[in-house]
Protein backbone atom coordinates (compact mmCIF):
# COMPACT_ATOMS: atom_id res chain seq x y z
CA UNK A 1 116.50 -63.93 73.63
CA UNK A 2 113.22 -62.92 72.58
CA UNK A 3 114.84 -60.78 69.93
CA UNK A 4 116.54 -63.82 68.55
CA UNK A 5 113.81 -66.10 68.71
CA UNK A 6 111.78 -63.52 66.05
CA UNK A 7 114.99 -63.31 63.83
CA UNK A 8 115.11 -67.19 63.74
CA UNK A 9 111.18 -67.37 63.19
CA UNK A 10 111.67 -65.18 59.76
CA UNK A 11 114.45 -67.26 59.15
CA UNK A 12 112.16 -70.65 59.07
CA UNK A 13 109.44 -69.01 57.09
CA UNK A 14 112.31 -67.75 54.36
CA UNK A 15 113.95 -71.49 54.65
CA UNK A 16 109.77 -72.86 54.18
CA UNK A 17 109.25 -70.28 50.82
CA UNK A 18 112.54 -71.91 49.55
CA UNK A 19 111.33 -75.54 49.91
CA UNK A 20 107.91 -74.57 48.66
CA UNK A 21 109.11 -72.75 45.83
CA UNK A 22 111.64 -75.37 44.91
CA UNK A 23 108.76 -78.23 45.13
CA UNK A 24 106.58 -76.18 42.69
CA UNK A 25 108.93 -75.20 40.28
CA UNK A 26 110.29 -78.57 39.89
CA UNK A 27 106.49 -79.93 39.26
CA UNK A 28 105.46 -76.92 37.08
CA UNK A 29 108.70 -76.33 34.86
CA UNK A 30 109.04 -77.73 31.38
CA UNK A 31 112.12 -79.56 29.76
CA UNK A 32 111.75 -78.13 26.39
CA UNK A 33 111.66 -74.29 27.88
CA UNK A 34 115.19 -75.09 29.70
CA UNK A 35 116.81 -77.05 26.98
CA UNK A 36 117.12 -73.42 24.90
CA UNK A 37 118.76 -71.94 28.11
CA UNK A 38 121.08 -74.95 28.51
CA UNK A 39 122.03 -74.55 24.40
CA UNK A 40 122.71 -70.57 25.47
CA UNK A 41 125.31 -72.11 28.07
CA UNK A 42 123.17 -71.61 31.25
CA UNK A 43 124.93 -73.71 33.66
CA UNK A 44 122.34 -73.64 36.24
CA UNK A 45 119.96 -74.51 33.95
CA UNK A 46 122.37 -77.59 33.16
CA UNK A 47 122.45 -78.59 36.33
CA UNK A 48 118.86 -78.87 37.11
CA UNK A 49 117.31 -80.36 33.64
CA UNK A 50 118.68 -83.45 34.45
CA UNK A 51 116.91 -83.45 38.22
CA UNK A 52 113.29 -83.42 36.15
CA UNK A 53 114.31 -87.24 35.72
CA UNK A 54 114.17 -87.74 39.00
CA UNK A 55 111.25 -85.74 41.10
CA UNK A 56 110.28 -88.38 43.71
CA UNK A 57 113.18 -88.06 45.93
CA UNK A 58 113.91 -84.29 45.43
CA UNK A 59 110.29 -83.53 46.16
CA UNK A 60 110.43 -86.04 48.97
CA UNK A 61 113.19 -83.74 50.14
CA UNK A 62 111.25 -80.28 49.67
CA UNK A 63 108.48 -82.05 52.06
CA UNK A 64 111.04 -82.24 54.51
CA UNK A 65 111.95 -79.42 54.12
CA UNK A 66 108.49 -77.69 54.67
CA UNK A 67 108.27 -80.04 57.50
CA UNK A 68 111.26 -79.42 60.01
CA UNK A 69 110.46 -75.67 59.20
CA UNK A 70 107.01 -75.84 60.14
CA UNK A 71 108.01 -77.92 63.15
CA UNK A 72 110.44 -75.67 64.36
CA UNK A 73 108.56 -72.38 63.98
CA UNK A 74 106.09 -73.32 65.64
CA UNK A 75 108.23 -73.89 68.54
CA UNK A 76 110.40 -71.11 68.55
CA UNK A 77 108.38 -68.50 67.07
CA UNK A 78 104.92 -68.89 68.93
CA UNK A 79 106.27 -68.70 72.14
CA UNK A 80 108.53 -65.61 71.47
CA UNK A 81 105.56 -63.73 69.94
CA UNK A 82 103.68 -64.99 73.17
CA UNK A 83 105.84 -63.50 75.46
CA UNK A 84 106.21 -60.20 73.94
CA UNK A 85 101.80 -59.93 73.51
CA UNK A 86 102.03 -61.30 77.42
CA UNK A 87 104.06 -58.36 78.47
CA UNK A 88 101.65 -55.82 76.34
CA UNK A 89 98.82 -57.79 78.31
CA UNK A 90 100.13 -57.81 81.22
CA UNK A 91 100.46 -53.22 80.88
CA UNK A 92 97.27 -52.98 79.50
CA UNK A 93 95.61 -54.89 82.85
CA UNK A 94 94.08 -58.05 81.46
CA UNK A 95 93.13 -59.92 84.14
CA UNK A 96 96.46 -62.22 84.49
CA UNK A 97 94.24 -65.96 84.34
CA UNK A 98 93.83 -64.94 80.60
CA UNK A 99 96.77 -63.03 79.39
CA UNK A 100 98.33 -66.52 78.60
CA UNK A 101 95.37 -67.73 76.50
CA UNK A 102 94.70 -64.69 74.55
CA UNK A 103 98.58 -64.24 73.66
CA UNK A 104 98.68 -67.65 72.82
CA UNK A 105 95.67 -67.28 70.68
CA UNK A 106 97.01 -64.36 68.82
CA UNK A 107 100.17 -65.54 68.65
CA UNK A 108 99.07 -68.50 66.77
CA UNK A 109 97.27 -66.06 64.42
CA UNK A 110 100.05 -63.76 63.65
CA UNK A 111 102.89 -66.93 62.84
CA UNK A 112 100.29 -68.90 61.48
CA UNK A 113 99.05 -65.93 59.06
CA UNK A 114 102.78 -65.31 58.35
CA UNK A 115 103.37 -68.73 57.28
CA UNK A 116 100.79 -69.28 55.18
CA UNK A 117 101.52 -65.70 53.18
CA UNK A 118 105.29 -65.74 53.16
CA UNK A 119 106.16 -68.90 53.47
CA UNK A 120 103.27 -70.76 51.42
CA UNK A 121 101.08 -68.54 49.72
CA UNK A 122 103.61 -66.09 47.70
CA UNK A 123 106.55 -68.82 46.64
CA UNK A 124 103.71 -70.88 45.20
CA UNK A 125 102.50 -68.18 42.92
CA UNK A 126 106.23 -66.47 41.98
CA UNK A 127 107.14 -70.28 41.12
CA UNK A 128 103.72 -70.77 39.23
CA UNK A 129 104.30 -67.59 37.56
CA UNK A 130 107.86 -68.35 36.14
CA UNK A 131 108.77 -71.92 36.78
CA UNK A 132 111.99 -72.03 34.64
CA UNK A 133 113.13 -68.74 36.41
CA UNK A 134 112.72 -70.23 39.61
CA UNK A 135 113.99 -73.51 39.11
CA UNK A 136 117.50 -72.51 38.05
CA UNK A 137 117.62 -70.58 41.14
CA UNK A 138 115.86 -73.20 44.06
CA UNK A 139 117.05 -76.06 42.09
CA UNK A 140 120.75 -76.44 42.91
CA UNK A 141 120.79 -75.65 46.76
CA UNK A 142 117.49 -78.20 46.61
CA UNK A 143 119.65 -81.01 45.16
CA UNK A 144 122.29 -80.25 47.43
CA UNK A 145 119.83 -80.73 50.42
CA UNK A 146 118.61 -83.62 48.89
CA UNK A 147 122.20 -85.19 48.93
CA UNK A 148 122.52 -83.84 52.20
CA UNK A 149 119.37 -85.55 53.76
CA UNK A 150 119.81 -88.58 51.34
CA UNK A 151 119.38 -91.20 54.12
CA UNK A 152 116.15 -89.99 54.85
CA UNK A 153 115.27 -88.82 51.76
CA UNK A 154 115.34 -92.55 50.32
CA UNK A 155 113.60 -93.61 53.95
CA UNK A 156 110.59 -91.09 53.30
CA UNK A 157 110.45 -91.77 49.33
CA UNK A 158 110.43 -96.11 49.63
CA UNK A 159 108.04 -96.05 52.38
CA UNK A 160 105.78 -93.45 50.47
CA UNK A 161 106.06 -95.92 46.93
CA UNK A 162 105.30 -98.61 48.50
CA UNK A 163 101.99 -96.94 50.03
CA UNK A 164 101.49 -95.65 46.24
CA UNK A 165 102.09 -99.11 45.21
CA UNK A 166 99.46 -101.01 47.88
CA UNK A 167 97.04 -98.22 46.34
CA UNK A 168 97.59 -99.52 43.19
CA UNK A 169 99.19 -96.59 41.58
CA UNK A 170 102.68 -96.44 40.21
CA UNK A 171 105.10 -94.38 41.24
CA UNK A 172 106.73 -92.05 38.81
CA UNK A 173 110.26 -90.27 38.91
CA UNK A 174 109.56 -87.84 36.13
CA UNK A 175 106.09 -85.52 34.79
CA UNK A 176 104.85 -86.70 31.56
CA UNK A 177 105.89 -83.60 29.28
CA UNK A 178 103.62 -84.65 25.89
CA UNK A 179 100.34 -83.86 25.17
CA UNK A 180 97.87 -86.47 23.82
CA UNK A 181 95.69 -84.97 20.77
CA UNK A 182 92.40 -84.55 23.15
CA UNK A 183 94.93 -82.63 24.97
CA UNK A 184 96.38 -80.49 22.90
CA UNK A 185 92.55 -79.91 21.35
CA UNK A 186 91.92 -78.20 24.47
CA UNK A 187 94.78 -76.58 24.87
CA UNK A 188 94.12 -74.76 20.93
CA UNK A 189 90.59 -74.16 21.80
CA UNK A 190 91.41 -72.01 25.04
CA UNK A 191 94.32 -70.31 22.92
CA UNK A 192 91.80 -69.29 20.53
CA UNK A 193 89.19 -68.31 23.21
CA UNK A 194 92.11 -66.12 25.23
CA UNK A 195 93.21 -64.27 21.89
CA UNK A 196 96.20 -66.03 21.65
CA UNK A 197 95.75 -67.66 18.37
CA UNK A 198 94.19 -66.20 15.40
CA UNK A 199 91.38 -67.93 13.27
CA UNK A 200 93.07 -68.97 10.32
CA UNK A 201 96.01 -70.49 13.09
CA UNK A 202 93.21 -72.18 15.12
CA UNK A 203 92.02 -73.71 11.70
CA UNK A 204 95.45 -74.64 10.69
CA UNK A 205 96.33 -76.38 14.08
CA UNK A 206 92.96 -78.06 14.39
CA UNK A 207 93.29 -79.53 11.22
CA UNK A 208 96.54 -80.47 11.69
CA UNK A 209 95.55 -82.85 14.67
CA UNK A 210 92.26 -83.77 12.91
CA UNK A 211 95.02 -85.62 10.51
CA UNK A 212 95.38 -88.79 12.50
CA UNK A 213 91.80 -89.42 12.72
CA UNK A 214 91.03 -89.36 8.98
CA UNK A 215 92.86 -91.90 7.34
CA UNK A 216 93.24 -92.54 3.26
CA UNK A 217 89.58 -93.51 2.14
CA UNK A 218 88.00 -90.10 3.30
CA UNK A 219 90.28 -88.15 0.79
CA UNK A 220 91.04 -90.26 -2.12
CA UNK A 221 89.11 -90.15 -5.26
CA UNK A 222 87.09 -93.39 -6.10
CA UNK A 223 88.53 -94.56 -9.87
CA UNK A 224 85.65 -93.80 -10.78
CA UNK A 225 85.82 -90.42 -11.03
CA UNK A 226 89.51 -89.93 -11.33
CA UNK A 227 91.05 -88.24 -14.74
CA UNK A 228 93.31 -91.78 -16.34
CA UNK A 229 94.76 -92.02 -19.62
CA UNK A 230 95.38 -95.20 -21.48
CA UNK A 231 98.94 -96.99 -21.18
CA UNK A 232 99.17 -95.99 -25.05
CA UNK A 233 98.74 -92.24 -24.73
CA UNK A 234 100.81 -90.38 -26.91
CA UNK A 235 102.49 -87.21 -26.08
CA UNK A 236 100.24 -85.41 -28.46
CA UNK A 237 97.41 -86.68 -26.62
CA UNK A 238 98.85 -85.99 -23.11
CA UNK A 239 99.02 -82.18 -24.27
CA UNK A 240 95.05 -81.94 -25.44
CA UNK A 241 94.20 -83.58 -22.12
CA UNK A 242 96.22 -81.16 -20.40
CA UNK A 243 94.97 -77.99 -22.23
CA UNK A 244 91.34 -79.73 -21.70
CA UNK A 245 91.63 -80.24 -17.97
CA UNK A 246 94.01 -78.35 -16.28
CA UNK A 247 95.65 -80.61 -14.41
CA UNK A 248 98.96 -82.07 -14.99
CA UNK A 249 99.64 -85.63 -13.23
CA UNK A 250 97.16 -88.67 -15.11
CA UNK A 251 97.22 -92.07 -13.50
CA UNK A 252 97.61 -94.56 -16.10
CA UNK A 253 95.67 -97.33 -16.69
CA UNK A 254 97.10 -100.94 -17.32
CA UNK A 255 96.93 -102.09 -20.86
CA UNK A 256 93.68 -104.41 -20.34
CA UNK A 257 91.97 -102.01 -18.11
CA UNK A 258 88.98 -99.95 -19.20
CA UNK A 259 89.42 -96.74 -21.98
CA UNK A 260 86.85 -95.11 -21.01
CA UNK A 261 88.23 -91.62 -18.35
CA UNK A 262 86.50 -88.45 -16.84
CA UNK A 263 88.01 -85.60 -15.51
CA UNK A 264 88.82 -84.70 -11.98
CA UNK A 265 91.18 -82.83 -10.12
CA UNK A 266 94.88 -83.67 -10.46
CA UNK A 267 94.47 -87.26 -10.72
CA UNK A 268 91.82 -86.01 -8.09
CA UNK A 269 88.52 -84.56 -7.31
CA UNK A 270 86.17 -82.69 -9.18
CA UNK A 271 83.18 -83.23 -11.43
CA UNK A 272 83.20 -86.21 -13.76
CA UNK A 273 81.55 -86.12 -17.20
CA UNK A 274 81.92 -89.78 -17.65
CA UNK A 275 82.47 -92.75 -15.34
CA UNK A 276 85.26 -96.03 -15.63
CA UNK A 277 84.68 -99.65 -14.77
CA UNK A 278 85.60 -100.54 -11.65
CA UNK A 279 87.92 -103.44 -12.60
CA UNK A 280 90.30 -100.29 -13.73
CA UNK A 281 94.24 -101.30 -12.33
CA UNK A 282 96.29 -98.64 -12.31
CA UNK A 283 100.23 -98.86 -13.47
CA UNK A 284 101.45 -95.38 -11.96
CA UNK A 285 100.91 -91.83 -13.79
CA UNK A 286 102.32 -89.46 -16.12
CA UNK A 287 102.98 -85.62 -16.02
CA UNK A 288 102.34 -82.87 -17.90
CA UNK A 289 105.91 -82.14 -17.59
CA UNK A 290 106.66 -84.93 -19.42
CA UNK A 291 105.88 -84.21 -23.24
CA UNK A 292 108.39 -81.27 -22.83
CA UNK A 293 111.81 -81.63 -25.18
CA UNK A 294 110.01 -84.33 -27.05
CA UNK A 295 111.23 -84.14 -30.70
CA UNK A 296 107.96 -83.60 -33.19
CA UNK A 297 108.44 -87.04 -34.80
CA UNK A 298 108.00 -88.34 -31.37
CA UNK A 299 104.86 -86.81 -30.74
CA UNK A 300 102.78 -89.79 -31.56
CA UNK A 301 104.65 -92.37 -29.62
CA UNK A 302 103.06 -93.64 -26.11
CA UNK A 303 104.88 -92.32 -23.08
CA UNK A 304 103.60 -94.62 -20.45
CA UNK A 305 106.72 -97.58 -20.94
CA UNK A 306 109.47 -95.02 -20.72
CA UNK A 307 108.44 -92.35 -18.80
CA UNK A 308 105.63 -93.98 -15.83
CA UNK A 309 106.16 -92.69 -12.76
CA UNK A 310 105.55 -95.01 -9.31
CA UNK A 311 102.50 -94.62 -7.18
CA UNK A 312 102.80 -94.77 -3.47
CA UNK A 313 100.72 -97.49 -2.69
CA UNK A 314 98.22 -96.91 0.57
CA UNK A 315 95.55 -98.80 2.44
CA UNK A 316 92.67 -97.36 2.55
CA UNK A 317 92.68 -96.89 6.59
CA UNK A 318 96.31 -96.11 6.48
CA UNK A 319 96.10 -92.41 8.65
CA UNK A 320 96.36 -88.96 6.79
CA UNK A 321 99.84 -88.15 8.38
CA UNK A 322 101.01 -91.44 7.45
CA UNK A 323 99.88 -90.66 3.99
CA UNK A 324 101.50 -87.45 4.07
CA UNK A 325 104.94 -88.86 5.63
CA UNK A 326 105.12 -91.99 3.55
CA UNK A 327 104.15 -90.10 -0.04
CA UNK A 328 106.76 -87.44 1.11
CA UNK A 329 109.50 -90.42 1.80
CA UNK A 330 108.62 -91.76 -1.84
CA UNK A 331 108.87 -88.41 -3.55
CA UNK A 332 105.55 -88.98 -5.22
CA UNK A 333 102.63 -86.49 -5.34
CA UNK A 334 100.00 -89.30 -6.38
CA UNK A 335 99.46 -92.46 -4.43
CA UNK A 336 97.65 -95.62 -5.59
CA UNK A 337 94.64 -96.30 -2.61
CA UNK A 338 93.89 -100.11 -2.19
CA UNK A 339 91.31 -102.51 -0.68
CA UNK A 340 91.84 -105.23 1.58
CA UNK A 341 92.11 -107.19 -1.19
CA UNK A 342 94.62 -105.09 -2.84
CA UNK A 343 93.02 -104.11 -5.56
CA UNK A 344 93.12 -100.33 -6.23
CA UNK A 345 89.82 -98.13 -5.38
CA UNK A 346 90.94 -94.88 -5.45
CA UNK A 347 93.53 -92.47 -6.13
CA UNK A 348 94.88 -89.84 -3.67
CA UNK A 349 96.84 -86.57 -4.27
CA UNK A 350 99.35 -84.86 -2.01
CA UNK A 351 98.29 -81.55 -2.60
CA UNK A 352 94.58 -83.14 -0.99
CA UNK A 353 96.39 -84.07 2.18
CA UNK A 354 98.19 -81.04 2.40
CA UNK A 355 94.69 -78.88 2.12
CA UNK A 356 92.94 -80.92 4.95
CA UNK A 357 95.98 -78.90 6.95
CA UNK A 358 96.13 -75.71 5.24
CA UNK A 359 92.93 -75.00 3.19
CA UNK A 360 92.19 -74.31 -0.29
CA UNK A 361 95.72 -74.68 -2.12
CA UNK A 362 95.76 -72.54 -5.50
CA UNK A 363 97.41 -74.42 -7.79
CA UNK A 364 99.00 -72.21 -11.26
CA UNK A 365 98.77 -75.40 -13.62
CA UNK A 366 94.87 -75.56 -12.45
CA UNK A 367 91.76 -73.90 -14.39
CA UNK A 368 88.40 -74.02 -13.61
């Protein structure tokens, strides 16, 4: 009897590992590491991705679980460890008023200790350590306990919500599995700190998150200081401030605007040797691309009413990945920055937003 009561004990503290493993390898495994393994034709993996919707009566059912194990090793396996240390006791001529306290004592201890370690302590961490691996394996006999145990299951779970609910604090059936930007900030800064990321990655990613907080004004180039050609630029004259500059796309000013340009970068930034009014509109731009294949006689005709191209047209607080994303939709490298007002302040080029993410981008049509 004894021999069976030890045999059933190891049994309860395997069935309390599965439980706890199951319960923390439902909280700690990820949807978008199983949906791979579901696409590769897992079929436990299929079975259990859909269970991550629904964690508050599954883990209800792991607590269970834990519970009628812990319950019912403590009454079968104390006693049978008692009576074996009461026997050794008993031979080695403790007095016989304290065998029973000392074996119950140390009885305690030993199930106890091997509860914690087996059945606690070491499914925690292998579930911890591969959560994905374990899941597949815990998941399905978990859900079939769950179904099992339904009845209470659904008791436990609706009187624990509503407990949740009189603390003010909604009950959820699934882990959130995004990551807010502060979040993800600290998540690239210990990366980078661990070794796992390079510098130039941990600049890239950084920046890439820094995008939402900087919006259109902090990039653009005031008018001001902006390369523009006239509405009546020739192609002739296109070329000289091409070969002068560098650059190759010129926002074009409305016929009644000012005539009066400096250079910058790309219909962007750089050093002005001039300055324009500020009551400068702006009609769209021209490239450099565009005085190619024009016959010689043509050379002196403007380009501007045939071949304008649109400017995206942005608020100045509109966000830098909004920029990006809505210049990339219109299939325009320049966009036209605007006041509340709507009148136009500044100019903006793609190849600016795209170096707030990657750094210094050589362009082969630039010189300095």
């Amino acid at each position: 009897m004894t021999l069976l009561a030890m045999l059933a004990g190891l049994a309860l503290i395997a069935g309390n590992a599965f439980f706890v493993g199951a319960e923390f390898a439902f909280v700690s495994a990820r949807r978008d590491r199983l949906e791979p393994m579901v696409e590769a034709g897992d079929k436990r993996a299929r079975s259990v991705i859909g269970a991550l919707e629904h964690l508050s009566p599954l883990l209800a059912a792991t607590q269970l679980g834990i519970t009628l194990c812990s319950l019912a090793l403590g009454a079968v396996a104390e006693p049978a460890v008692a009576r074996l240390l009461t026997d050794l006791l008993h031979a080695l001529a403790v007095p016989a008023a304290a065998q029973h306290a000392i074996a119950f004592a140390v009885a305690l201890t030993i199930v106890s200790a091997l509860h914690m370690v087996l059945g606690e302590i070491v499914p925690k961490n292998l579930s911890i350590a591969g959560p994905e691996r374990a899941l597949v394996w815990l998941g399905p006999p978990l859900i079939a306990f769950a179904r099992a145990t339904s009845p209470f299951v659904l008791l436990l779970n609706t009187f624990a919500n509503r407990v949740l609910r009189l603390l003010r604090v909604e009950p959820r059936d699934e882990l959130a599995s995004a990551y807010t930007p502060q979040e993800l900030a600290a998540i690239i800064a210990e990366s980078k700190q661990e070794g796992l990321l390079e510098q130039a990655e941990h600049e890239r990613l950084t920046s890439a998150l820094e995008l939402s907080d900087r919006d259109a004004g902090a990039v653009m180039i005031p008018l001001s200081q902006a390369v523009t050609i006239a509405w009546t630029t020739t192609a002739r004259e296109l070329e000289d401030v091409v070969a002068r500059t560098g650059y190759s796309r010129f926002p074009v000013r409305v016929p009644d605007a000012a005539t009066t340009s400096a250079p910058g970068r790309d219909a962007g930034s750089g050093s002005g040797r001039g300055a324009i009014g500020d009551d400068i509109e702006i009609a769209g731009f021209l490239h450099a691309k565009d005085v190619l294949g024009i016959p010689p006689g043509d050379l002196d005709t403007p380009l501007a009413p045939t071949r304008l191209h649109e400017m995206v047209e942005l608020a100045t607080d509109t966000p830098l990945d909004q920029v990006l994303r809505r210049m990339q939709r219109a299939g325009s490298h320049l966009g036209r920055v605007v006041d509340a007002a709507g009148t136009t302040v500044g100019v903006i080029a793609m190849e600016d937003v795209v170096e707030q993410f990657v750094g210094e981008v050589t362009d082969a049509s630039h010189h300095d």
